[in-house]
Protein backbone atom coordinates (compact mmCIF):
# COMPACT_ATOMS: atom_id res chain seq x y z
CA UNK A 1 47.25 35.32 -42.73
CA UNK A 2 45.53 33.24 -45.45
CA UNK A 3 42.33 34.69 -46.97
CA UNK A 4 39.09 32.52 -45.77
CA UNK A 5 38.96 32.29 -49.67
CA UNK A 6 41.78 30.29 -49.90
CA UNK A 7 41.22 27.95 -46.55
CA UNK A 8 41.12 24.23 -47.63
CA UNK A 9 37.72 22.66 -46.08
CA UNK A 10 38.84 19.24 -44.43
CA UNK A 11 36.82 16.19 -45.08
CA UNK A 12 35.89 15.42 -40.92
CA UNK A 13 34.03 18.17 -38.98
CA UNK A 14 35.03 19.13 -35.58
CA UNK A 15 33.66 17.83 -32.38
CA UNK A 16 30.91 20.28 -32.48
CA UNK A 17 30.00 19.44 -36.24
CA UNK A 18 31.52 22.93 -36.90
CA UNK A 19 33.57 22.46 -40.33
CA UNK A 20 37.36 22.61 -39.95
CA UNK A 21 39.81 24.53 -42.25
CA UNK A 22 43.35 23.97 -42.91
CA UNK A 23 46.05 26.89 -43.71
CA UNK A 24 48.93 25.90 -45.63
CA UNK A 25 50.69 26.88 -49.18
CA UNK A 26 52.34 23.01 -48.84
CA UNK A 27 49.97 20.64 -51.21
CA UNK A 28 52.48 18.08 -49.48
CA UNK A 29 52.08 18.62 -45.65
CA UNK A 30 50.98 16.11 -43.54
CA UNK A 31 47.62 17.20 -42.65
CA UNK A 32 47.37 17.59 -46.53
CA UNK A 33 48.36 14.30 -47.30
CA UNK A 34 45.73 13.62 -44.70
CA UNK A 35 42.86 15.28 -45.62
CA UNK A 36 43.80 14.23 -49.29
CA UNK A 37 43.88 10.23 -48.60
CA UNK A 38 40.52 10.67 -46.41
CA UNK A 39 38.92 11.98 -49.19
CA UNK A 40 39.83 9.41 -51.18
CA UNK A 41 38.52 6.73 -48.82
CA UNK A 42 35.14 8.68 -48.59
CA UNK A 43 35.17 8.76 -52.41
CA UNK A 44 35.80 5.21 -52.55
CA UNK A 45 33.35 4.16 -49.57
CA UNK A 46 30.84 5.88 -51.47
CA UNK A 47 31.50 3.53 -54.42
CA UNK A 48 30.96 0.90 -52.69
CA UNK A 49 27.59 2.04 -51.33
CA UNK A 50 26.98 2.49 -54.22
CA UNK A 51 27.82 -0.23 -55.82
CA UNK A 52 25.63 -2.26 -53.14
CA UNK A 53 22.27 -0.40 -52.97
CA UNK A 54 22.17 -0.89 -56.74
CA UNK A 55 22.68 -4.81 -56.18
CA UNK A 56 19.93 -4.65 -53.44
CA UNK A 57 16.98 -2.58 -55.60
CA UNK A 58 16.09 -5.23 -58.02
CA UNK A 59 16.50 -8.19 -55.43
CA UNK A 60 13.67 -7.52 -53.58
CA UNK A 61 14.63 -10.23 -50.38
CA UNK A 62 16.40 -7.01 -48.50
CA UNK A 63 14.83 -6.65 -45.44
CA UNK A 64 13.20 -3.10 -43.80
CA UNK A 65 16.72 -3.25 -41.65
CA UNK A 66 19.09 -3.79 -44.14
CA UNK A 67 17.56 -1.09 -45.98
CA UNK A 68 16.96 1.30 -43.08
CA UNK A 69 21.18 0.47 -42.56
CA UNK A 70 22.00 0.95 -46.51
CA UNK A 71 19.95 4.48 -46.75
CA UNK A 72 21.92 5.38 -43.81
CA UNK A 73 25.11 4.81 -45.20
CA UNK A 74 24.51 6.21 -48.36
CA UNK A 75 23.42 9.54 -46.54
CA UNK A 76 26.80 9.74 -44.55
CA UNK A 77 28.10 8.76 -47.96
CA UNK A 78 26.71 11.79 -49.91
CA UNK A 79 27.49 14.11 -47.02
CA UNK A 80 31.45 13.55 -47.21
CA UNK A 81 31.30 13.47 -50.93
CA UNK A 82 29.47 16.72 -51.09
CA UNK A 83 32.29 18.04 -48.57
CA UNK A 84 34.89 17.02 -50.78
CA UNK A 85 33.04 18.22 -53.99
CA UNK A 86 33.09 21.65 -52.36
CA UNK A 87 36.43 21.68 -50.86
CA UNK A 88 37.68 21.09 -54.35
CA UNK A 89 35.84 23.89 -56.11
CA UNK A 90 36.89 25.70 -53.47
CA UNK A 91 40.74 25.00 -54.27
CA UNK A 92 39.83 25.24 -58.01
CA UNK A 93 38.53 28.54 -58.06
CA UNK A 94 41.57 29.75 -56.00
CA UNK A 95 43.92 28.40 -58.24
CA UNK A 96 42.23 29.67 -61.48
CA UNK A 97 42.33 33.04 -59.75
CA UNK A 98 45.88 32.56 -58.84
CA UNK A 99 47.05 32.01 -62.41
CA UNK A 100 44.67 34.94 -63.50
CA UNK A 101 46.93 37.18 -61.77
């Protein structure tokens, strides 16, 4: 059984909000390759957001909507990327423990 230490943290919760864990010495398993290209897409969606709130600040002609929408976003934005941020250190402190030893 694989120490909770070493349990990857997946970038979607479960249908209770309840994080979700994978189990697996194969970097190259499907749900890896999974989990790895959805974190990419959050990374990138976050970007984007971004990217496009810092286009709408100096404006000034974005309505209470648009901006209501936009802080939105950029919430569920920062959410995944602080899941991924701490999946990752996560993995990295496993594998600088693993080539301690």
């Amino acid at each position: 059984m694989t120490a909770h230490s070493e349990l990857r943290l997946l970038p979607w919760s479960g249908p209770d909000g309840k994080p979700c864990y994978l189990s697996t010495d194969d970097n190259n398993s499907h749900l890896s390759r999974l989990a790895d290209t959805t974190e990419a897409e959050q990374l990138d969606s976050a970007a984007a957001l971004v990217e496009q709130a810092m286009k709408a600040m100096p404006d000034g002609e974005v309505g209470a909507e648009e901006l209501r929408r936009l802080f939105v976003d950029l919430t569920t934005a920062l959410q995944d990327v602080l899941r991924v941020a701490t999946s990752r250190g996560h993995r990295l402190s496993v594998l600088s423990t693993s080539v301690r030893e």
